[in-house]
Protein backbone atom coordinates (compact mmCIF):
# COMPACT_ATOMS: atom_id res chain seq x y z
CA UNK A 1 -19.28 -73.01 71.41
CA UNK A 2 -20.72 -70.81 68.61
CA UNK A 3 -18.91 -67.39 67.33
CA UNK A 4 -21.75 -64.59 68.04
CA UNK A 5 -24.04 -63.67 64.98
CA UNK A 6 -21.75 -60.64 62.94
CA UNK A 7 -18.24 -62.41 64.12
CA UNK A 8 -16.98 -63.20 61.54
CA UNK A 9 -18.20 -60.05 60.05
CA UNK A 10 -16.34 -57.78 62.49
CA UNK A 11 -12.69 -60.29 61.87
CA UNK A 12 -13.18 -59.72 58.49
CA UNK A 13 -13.25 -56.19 59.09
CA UNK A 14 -10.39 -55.88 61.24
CA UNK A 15 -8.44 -57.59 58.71
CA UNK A 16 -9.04 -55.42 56.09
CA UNK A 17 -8.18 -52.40 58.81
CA UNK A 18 -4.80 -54.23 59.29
CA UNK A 19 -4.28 -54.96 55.18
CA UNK A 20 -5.32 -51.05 55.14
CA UNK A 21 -2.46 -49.81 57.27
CA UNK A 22 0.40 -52.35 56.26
CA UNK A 23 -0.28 -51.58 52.67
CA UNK A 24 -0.21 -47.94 53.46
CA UNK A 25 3.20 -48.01 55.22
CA UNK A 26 4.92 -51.15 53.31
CA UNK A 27 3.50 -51.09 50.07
CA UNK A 28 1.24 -54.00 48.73
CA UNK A 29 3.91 -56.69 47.67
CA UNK A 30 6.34 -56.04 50.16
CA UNK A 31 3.23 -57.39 52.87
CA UNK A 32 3.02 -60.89 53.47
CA UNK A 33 -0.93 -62.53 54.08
CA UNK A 34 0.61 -64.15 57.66
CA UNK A 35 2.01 -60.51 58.35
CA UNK A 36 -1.35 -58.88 58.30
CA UNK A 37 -2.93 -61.95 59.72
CA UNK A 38 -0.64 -61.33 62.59
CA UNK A 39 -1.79 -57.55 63.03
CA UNK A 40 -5.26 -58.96 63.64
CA UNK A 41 -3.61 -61.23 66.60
CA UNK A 42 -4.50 -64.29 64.17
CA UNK A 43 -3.08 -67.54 62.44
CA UNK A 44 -2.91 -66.74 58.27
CA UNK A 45 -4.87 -69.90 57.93
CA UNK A 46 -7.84 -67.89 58.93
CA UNK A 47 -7.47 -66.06 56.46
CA UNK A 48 -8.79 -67.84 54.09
CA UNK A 49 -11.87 -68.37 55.61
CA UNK A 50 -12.64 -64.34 54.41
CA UNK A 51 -10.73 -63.66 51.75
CA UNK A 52 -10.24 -66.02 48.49
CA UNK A 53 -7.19 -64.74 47.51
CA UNK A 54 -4.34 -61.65 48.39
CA UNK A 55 -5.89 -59.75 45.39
CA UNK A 56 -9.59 -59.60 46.64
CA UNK A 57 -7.99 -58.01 50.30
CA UNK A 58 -6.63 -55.62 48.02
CA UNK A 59 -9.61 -54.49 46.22
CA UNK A 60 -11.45 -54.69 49.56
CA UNK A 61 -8.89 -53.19 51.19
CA UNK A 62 -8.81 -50.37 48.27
CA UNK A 63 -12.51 -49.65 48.84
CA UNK A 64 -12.30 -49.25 52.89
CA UNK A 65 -8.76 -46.86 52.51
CA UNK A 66 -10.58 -44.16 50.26
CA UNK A 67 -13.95 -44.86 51.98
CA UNK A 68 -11.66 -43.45 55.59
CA UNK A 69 -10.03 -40.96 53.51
CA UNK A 70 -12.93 -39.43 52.61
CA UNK A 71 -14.58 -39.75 55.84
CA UNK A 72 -11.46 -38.40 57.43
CA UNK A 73 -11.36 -35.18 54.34
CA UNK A 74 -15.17 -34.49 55.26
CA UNK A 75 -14.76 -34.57 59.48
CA UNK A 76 -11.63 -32.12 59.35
CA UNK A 77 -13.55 -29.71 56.39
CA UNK A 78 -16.79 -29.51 59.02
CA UNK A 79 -14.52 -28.81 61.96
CA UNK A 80 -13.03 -25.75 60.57
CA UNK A 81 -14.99 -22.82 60.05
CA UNK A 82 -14.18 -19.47 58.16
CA UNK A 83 -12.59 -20.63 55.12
CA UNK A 84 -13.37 -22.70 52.42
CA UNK A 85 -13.88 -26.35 53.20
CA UNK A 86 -11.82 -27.05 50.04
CA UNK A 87 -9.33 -25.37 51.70
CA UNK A 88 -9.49 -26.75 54.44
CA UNK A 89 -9.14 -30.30 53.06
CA UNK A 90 -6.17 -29.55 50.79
CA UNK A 91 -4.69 -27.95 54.29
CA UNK A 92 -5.39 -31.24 55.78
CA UNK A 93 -4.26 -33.21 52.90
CA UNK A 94 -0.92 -31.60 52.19
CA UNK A 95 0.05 -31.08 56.69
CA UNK A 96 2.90 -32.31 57.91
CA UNK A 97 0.82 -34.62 60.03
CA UNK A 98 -0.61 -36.37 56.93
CA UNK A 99 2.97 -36.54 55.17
CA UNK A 100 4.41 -38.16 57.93
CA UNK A 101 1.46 -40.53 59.41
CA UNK A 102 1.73 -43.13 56.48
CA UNK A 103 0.02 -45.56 57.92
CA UNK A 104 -3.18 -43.28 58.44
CA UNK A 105 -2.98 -41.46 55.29
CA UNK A 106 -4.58 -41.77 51.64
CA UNK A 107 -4.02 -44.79 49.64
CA UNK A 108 -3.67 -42.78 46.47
CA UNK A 109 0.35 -41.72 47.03
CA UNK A 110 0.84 -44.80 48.73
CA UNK A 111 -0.20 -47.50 46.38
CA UNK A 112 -0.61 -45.68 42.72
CA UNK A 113 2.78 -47.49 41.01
CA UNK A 114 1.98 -50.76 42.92
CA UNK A 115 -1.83 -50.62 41.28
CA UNK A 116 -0.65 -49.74 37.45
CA UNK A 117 1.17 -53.51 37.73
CA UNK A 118 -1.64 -55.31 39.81
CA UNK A 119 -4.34 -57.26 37.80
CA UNK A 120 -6.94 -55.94 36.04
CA UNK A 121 -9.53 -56.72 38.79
CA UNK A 122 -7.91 -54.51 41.42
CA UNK A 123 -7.00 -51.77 38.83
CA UNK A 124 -10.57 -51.52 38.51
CA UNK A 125 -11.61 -50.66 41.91
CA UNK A 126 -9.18 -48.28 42.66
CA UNK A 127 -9.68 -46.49 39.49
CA UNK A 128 -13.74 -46.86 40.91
CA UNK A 129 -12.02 -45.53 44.07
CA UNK A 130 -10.45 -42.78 42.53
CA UNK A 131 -13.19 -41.75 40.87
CA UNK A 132 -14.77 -41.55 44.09
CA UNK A 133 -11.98 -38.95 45.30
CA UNK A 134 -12.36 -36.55 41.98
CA UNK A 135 -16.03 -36.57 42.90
CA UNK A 136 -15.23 -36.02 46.27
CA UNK A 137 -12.55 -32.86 45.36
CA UNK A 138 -14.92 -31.22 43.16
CA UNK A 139 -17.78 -30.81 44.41
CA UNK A 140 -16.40 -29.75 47.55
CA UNK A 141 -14.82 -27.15 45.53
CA UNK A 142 -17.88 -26.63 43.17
CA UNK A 143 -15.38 -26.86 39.82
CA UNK A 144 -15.86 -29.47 36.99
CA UNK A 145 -14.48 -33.27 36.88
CA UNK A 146 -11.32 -32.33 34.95
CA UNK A 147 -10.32 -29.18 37.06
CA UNK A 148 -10.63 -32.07 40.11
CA UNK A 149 -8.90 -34.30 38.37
CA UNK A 150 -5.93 -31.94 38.36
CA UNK A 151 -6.17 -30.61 41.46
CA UNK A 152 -6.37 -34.22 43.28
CA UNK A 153 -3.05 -35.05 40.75
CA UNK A 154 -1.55 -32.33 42.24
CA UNK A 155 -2.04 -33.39 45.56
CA UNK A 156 -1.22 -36.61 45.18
CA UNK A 157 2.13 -35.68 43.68
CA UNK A 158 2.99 -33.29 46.29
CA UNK A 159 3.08 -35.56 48.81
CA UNK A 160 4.52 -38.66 47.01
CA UNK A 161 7.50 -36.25 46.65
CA UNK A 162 6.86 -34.45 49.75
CA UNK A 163 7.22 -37.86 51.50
CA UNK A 164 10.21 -39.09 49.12
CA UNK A 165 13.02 -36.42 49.65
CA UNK A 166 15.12 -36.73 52.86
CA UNK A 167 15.30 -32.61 53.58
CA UNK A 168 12.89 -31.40 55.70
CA UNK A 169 12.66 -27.64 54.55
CA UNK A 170 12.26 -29.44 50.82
CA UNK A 171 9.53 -31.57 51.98
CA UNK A 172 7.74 -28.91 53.95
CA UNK A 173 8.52 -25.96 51.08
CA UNK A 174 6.96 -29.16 48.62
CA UNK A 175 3.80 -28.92 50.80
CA UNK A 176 3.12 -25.46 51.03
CA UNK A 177 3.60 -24.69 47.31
CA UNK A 178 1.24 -27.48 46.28
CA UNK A 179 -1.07 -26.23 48.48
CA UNK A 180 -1.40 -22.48 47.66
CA UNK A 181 -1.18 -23.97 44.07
CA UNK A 182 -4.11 -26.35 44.22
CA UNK A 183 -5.91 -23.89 45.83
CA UNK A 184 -5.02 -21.44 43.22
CA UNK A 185 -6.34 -23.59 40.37
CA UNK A 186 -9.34 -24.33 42.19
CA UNK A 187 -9.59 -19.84 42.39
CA UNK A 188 -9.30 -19.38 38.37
CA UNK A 189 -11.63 -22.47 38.12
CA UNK A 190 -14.84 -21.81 40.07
């Protein structure tokens, strides 16, 4: 019997949702093809039948992460109303709640030293990806590409450290002083 019209679609999706989260929590080498195969509730010979290699999930895989991100940023800025939706995204970005869901959060802290030693076709869609985030940063906050640049660094960095250190109070004092800086260079910048 016949897979219905947009199966294989829909696998292929779920397997990049799976990739998506294992890479997020694990790291990209440390994640087997059969392991994320198995978060789909399928054989890794399958996997072959959507993917042609490990490094095309990743680039796929890349594209879907920031594309949630995003989607994620843009939900949680609409939700909250009196204050700055810039604000309210670098709130969001630097919480608790996205510091310690790893497996939900941005690709960017997770993967960056991973992607500088991938090949060159990956390191070109996540640098397309992360171009996609600076746009993303500043024109929410209405400031220039390079201002966004740095404020999105800072982010990022807050919360690779923020994640890294085993001291709560660090980690939390880590997140609150990136976030009253980034939104301080986003203040002297519009």
């Amino acid at each position: 019997m016949p897979y219905p019209e947009g199966h294989k679609i829909k696998v292929r999706g779920r397997i990049i949702e799976s990739a998506a989260k294992a890479f997020r929590t694990n790291g990209i080498r440390d994640i087997s093809v059969p392991f994320i195969m198995k978060g789909v509730g399928l054989t890794h010979g399958g996997f072959y039948s959507h993917f042609d290699n490990k490094e095309q999930l990743v680039s796929e895989t890349c594209q879907y992460a920031i594309s949630d991100t995003i989607s994620l940023l843009q939900k949680a800025a609409e939700k909250e109303e009196g204050k700055p939706k810039i604000d309210t995204v670098i709130d969001y970005y630097l919480s608790t709640y996205h510091r310690d869901q790893t497996e939900m959060g941005c690709i960017l802290p997770a993967l960056s030293s991973e992607i500088s030693r991938s090949s060159e076709e990956v390191r070109q869609v996540f640098t397309r990806e992360l171009q996609r985030m600076i746009d993303f940063i500043s024109t929410l906050a209405q400031i220039n590409k390079s201002t966004g640049s740095a404020v999105l660094s800072m982010m990022v960095g807050t919360l690779v450290l923020a994640r890294s250190v085993n001291d709560s109070k660090l980690s939390d004092s880590l997140l609150e002083t990136g976030k009253q800086q980034a939104k301080g260079i986003i203040k002297t910048n519009q």
